[in-house]
N, C-alpha and C. Protein backbone atom coordinates (compact mmCIF):
# COMPACT_ATOMS: atom_id res chain seq x y z
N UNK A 1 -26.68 9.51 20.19
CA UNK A 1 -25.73 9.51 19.09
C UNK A 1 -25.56 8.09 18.57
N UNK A 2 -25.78 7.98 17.63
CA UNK A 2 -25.76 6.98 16.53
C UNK A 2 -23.91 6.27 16.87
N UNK A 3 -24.01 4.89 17.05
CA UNK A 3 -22.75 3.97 17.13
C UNK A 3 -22.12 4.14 15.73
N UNK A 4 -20.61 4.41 15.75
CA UNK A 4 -20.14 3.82 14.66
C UNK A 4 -18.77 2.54 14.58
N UNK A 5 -18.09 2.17 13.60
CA UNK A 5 -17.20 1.78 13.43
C UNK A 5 -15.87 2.19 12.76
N UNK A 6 -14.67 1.62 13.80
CA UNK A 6 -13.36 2.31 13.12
C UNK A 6 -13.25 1.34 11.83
N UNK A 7 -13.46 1.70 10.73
CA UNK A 7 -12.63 0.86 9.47
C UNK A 7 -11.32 1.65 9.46
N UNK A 8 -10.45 -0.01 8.82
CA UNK A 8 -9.37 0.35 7.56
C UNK A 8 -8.95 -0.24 6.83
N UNK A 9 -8.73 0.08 5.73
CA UNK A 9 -9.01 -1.02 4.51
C UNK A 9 -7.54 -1.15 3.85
N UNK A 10 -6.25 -1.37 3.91
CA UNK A 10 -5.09 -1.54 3.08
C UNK A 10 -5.29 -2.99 2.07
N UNK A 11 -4.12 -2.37 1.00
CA UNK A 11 -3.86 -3.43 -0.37
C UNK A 11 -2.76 -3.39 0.30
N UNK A 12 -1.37 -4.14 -0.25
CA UNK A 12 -0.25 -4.61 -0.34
C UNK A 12 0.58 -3.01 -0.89
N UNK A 13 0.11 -2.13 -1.55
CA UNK A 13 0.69 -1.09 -1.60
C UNK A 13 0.24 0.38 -0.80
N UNK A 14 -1.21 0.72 -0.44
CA UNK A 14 -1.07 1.79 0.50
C UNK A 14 -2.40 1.65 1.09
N UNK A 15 -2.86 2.21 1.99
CA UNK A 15 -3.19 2.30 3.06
C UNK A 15 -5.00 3.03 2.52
N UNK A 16 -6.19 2.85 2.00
CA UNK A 16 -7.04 3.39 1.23
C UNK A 16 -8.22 3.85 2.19
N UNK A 17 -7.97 3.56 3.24
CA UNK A 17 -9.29 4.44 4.25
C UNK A 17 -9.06 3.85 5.58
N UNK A 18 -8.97 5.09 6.49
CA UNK A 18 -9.04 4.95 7.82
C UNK A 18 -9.71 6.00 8.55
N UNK A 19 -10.80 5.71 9.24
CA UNK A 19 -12.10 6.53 9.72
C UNK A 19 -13.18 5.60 10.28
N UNK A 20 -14.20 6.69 10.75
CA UNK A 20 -15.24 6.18 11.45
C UNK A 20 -16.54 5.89 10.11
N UNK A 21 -16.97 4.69 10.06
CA UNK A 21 -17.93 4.71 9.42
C UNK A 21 -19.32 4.00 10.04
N UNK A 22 -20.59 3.91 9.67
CA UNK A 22 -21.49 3.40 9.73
C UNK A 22 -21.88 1.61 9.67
N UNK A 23 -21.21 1.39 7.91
CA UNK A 23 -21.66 0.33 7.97
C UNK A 23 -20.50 0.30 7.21
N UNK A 24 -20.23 -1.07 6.74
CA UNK A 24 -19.46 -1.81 5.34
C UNK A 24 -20.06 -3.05 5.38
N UNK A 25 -20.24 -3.07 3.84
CA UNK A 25 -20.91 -4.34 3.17
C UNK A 25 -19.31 -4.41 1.86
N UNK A 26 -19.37 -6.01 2.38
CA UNK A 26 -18.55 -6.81 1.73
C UNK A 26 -18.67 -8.29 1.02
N UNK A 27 -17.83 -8.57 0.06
CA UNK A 27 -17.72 -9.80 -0.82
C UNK A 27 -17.37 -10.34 -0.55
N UNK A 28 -18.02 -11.70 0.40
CA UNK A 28 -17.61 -12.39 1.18
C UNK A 28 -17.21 -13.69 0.06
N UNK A 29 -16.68 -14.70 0.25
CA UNK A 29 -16.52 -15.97 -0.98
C UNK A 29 -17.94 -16.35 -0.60
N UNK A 30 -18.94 -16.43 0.73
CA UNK A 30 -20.09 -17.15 0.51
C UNK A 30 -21.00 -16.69 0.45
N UNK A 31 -20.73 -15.20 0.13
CA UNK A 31 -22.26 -14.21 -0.58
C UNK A 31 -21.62 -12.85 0.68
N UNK A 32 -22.23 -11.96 -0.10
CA UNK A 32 -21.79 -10.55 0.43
C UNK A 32 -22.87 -10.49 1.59
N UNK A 33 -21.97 -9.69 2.75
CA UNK A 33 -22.52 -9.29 4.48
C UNK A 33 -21.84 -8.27 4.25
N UNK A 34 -22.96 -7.59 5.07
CA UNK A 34 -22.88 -6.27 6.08
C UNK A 34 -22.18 -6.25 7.39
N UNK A 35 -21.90 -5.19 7.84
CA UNK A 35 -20.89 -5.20 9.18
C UNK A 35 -21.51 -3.96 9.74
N UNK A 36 -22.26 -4.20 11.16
CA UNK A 36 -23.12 -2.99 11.67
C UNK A 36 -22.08 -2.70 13.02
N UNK A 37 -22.24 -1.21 13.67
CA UNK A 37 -21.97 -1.18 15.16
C UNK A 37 -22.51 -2.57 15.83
N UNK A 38 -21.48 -2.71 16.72
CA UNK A 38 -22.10 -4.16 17.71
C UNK A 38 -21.99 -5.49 16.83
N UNK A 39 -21.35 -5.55 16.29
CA UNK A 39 -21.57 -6.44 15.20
C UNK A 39 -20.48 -8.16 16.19
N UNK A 40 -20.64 -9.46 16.25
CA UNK A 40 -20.05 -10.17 16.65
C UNK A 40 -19.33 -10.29 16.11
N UNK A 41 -17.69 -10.63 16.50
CA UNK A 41 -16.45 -10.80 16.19
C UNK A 41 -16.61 -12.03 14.91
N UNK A 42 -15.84 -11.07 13.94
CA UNK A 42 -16.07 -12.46 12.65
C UNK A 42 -14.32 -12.09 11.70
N UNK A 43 -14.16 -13.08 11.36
CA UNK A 43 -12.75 -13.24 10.37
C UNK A 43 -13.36 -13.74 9.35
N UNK A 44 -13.13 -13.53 8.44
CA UNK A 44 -13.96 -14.07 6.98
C UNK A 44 -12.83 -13.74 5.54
N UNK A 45 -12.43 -14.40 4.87
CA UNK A 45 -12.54 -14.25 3.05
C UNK A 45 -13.37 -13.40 2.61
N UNK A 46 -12.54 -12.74 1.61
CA UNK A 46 -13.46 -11.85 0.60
C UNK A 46 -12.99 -12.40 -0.58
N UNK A 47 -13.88 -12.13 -1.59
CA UNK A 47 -14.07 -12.75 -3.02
C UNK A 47 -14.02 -11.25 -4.00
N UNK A 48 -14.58 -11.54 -4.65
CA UNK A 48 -14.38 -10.56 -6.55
C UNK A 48 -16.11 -9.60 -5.93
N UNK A 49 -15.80 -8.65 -6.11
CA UNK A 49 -16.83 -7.94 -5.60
C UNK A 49 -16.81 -6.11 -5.18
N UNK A 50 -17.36 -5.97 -5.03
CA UNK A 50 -17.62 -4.02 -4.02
C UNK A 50 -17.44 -4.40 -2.52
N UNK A 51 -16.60 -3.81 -2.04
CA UNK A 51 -16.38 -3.41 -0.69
C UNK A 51 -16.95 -1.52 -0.81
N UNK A 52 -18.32 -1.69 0.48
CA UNK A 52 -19.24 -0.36 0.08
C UNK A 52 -19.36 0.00 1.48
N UNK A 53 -18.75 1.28 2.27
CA UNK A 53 -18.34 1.56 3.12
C UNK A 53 -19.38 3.05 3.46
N UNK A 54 -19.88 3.00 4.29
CA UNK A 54 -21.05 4.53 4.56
C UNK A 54 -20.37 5.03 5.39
N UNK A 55 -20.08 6.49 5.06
CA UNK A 55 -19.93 7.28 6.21
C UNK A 55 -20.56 8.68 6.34
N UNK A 56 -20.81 8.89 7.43
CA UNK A 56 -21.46 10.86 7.09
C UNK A 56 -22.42 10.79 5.80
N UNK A 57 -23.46 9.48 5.89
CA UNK A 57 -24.62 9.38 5.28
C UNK A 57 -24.14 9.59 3.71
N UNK A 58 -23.04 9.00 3.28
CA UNK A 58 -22.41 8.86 2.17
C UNK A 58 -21.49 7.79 1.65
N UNK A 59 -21.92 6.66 1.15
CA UNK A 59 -22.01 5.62 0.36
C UNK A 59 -20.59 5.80 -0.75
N UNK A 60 -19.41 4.78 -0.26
CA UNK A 60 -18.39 4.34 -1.48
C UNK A 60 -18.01 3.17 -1.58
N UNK A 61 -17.54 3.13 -2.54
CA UNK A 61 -17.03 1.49 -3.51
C UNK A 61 -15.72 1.81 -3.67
N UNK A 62 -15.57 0.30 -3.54
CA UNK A 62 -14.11 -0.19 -4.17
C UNK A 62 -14.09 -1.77 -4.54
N UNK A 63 -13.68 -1.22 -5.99
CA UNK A 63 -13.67 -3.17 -6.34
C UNK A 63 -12.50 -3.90 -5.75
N UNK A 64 -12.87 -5.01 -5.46
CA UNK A 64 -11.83 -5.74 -4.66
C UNK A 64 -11.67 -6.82 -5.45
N UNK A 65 -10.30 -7.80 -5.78
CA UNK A 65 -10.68 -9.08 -6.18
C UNK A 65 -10.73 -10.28 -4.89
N UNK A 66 -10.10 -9.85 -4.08
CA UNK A 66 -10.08 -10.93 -2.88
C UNK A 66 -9.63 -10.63 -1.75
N UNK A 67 -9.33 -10.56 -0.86
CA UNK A 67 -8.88 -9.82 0.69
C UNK A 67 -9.29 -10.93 1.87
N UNK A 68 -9.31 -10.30 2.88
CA UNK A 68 -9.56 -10.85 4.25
C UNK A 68 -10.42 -10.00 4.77
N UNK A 69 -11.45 -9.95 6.18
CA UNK A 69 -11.84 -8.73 6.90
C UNK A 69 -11.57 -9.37 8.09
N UNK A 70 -11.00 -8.53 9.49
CA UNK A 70 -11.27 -9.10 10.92
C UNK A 70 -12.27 -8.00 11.49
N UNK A 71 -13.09 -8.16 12.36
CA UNK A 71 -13.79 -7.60 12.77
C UNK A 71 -13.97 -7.61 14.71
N UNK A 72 -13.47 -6.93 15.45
CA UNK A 72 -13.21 -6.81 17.08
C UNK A 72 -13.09 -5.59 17.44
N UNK A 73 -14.31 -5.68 18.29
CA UNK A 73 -14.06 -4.62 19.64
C UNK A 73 -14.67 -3.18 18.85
N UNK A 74 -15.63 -3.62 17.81
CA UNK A 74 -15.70 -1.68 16.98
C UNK A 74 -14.94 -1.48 15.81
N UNK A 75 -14.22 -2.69 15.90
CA UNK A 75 -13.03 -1.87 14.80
C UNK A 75 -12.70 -3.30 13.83
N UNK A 76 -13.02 -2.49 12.65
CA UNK A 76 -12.89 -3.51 11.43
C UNK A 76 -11.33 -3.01 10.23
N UNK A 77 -11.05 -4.16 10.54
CA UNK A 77 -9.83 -4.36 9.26
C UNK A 77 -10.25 -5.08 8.09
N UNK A 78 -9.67 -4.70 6.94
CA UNK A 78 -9.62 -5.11 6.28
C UNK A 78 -8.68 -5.02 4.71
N UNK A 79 -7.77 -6.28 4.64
CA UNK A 79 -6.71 -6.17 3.87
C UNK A 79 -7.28 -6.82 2.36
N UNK A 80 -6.98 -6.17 1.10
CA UNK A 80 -7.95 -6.31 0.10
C UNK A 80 -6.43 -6.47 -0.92
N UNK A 81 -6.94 -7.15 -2.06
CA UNK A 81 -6.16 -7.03 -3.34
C UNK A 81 -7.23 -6.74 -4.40
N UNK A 82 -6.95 -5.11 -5.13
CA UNK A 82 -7.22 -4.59 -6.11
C UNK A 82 -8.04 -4.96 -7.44
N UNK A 83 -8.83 -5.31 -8.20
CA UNK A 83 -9.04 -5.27 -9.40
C UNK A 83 -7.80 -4.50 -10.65
């Protein structure tokens, strides 16, 4: 069975995905990364960009203008402000 990751992604007003996904690729300020199972613990800036989240072999977006991501233990956060 294929590894996944817990995402969850909140703005300042509600709460926009919490589940198991595959991958998320994000807008980092120093060029957009991917975030795999097993992935090493990283805290990073996000910039003006797609936050693109796979799950159940199905691919979504959300424009972001800037956020944070933490990433530990399987489980990725990430707090975003809107376009």
């Amino acid at each position: 069975m294929m590894k996944k990751l817990h995402l969850n992604i909140v703005s300042p007003e509600k709460e926009l995905f919490n589940g198991e996904v595959e991958s998320v690729t994000l807008p980092g300020t120093m060029g957009s990364f991917s975030i795999l199972p097993q992935h090493a613990p990283i805290v990073s800036s996000l910039g003006t960009g797609k936050l693109i989240y796979a799950t159940d072999g199905e691919e979504h977006e959300l424009d972001i203008q800037s956020g944070f991501v933490e990433m530990s233990n399987g489980r990725v956060a990430v707090c975003i402000e809107q376009q």
